[in-house]
C-alpha atoms as a PDB file:
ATOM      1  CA  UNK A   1     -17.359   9.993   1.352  1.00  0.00           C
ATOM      2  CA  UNK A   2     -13.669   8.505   0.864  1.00  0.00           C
ATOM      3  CA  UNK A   3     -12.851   7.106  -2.317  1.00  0.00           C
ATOM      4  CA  UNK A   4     -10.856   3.282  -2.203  1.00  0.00           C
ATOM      5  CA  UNK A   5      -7.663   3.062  -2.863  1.00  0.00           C
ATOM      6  CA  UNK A   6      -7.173   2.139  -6.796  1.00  0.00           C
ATOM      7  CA  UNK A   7      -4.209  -0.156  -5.719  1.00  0.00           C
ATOM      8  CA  UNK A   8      -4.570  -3.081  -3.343  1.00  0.00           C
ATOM      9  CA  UNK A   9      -0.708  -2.357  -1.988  1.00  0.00           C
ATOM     10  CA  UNK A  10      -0.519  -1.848   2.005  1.00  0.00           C
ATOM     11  CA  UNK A  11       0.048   1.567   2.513  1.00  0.00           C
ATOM     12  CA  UNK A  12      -0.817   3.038  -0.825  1.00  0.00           C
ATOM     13  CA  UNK A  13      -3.967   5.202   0.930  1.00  0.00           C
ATOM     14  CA  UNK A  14      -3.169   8.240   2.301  1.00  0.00           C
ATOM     15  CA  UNK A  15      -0.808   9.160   5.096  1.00  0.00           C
ATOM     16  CA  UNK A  16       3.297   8.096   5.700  1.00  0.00           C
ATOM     17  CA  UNK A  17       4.338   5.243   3.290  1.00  0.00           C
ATOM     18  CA  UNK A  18       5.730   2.330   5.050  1.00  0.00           C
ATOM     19  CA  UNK A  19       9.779   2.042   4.954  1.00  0.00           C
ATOM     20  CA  UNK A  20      10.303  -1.803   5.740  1.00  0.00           C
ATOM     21  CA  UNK A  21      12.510  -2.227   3.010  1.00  0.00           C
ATOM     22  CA  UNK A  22      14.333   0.962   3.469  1.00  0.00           C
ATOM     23  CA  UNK A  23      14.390  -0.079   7.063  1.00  0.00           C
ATOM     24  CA  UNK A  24      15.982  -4.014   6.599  1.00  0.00           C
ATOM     25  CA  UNK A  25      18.488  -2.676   3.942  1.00  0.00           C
ATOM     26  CA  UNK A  26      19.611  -0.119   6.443  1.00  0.00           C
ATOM     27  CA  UNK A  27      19.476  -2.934   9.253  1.00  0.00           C
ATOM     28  CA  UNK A  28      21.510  -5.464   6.779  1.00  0.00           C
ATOM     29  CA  UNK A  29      24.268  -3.290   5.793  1.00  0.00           C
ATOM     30  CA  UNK A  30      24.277  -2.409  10.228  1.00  0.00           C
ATOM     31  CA  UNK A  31      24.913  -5.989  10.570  1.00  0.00           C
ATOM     32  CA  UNK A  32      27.863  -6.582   8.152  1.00  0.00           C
ATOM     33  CA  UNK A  33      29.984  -4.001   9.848  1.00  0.00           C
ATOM     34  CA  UNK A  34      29.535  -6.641  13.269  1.00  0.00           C
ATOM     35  CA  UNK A  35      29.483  -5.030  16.939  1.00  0.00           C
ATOM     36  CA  UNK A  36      32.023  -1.942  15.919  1.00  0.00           C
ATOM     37  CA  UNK A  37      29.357  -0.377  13.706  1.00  0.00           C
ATOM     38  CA  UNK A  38      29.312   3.631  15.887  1.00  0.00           C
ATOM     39  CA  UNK A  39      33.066   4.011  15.028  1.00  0.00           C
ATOM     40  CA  UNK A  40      33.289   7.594  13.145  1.00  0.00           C
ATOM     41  CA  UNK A  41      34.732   5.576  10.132  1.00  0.00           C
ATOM     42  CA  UNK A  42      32.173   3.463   9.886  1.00  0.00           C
ATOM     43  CA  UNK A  43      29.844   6.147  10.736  1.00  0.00           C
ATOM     44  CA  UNK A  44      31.024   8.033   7.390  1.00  0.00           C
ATOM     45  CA  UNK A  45      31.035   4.572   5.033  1.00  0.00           C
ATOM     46  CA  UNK A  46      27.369   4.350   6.337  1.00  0.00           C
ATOM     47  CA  UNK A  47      26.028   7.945   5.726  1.00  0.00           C
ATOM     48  CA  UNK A  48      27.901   7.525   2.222  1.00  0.00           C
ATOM     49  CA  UNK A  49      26.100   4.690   1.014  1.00  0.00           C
ATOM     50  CA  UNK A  50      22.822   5.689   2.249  1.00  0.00           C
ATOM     51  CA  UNK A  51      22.768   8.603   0.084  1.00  0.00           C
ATOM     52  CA  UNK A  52      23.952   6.390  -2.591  1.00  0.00           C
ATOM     53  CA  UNK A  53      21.414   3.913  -2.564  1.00  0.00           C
ATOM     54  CA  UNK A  54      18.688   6.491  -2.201  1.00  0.00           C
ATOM     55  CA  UNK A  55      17.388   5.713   1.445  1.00  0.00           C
ATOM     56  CA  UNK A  56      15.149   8.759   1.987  1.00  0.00           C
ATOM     57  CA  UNK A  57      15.631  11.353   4.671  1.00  0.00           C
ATOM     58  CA  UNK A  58      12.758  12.667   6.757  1.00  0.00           C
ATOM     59  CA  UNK A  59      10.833  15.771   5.146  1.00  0.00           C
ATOM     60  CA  UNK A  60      11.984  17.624   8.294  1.00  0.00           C
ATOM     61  CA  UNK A  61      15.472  17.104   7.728  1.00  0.00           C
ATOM     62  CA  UNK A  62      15.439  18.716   4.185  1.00  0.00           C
ATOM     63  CA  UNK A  63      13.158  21.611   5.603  1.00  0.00           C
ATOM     64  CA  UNK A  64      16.143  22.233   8.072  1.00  0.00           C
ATOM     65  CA  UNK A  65      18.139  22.177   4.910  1.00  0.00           C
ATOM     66  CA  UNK A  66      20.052  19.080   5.482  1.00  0.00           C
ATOM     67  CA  UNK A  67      20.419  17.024   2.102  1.00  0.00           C
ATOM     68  CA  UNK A  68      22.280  13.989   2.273  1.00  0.00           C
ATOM     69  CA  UNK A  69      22.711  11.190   4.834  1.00  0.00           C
ATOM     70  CA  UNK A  70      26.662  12.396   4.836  1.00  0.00           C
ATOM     71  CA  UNK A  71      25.327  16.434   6.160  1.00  0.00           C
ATOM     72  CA  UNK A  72      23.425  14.897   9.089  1.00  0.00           C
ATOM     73  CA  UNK A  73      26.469  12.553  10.299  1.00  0.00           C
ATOM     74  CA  UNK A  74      28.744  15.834  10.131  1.00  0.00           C
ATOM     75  CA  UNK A  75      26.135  18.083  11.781  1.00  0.00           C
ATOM     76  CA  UNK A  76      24.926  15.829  14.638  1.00  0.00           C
ATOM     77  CA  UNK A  77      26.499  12.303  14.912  1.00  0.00           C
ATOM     78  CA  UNK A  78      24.770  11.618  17.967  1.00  0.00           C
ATOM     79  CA  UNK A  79      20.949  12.449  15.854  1.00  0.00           C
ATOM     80  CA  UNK A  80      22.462   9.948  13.143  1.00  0.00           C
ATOM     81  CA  UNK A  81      23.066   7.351  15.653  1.00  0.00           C
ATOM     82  CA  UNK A  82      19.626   7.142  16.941  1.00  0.00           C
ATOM     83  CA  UNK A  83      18.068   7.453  13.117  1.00  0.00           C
ATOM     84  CA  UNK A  84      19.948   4.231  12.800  1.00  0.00           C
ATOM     85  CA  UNK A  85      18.706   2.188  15.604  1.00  0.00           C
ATOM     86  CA  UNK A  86      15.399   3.538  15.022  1.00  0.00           C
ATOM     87  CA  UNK A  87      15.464   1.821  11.384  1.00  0.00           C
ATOM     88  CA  UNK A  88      17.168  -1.056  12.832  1.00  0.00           C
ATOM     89  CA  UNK A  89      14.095  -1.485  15.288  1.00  0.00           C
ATOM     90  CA  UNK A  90      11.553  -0.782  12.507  1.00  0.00           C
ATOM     91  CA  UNK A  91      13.289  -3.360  10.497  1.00  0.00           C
ATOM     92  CA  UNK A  92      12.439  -5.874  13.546  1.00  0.00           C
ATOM     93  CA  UNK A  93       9.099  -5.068  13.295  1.00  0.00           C
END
């Protein structure tokens, strides 16, 4: 028989914990860099302050050994790219 949950927070069973707020801080800082936010420099000022304010990567990206935000712009841009837009549709949600 399954045992409840000890804390009444969504998402504090079992399974994936929810991102939203990951997700809209993501989306947010997307938005302040307007329309031109896929230029490579903006690309880079992105990926650096996602690892600095601790957004999480996905376990399969640090099982590929990938460990920052700033390693997965430089080895695929074009994997970045859709991890963004993924968050920013999440954050929609």
């Amino acid at each position: 028989m399954l045992k409840p949950s000890l804390s009444s927070e969504p998402g504090s069973g079992p399974g994936r914990r929810p991102q939203s707020d990951a997700h809209k801080r993501v989306a947010s800082k997307v938005a302040s860099f307007e329309n031109d936010w896929k230029s490579p420099e903006k690309l880079a000022r992105l990926a650096k302050w996602m690892d600095s304010e601790g957004i999480p990567l996905d376990k399969r990206l640090r099982s590929r050994g990938v460990d920052s935000w700033v390693e997965k712009l430089e080895a695929d841009p074009v994997n970045f790219i859709k991890a963004i837009d993924y968050r920013q549709r999440r954050a929609k949600k």
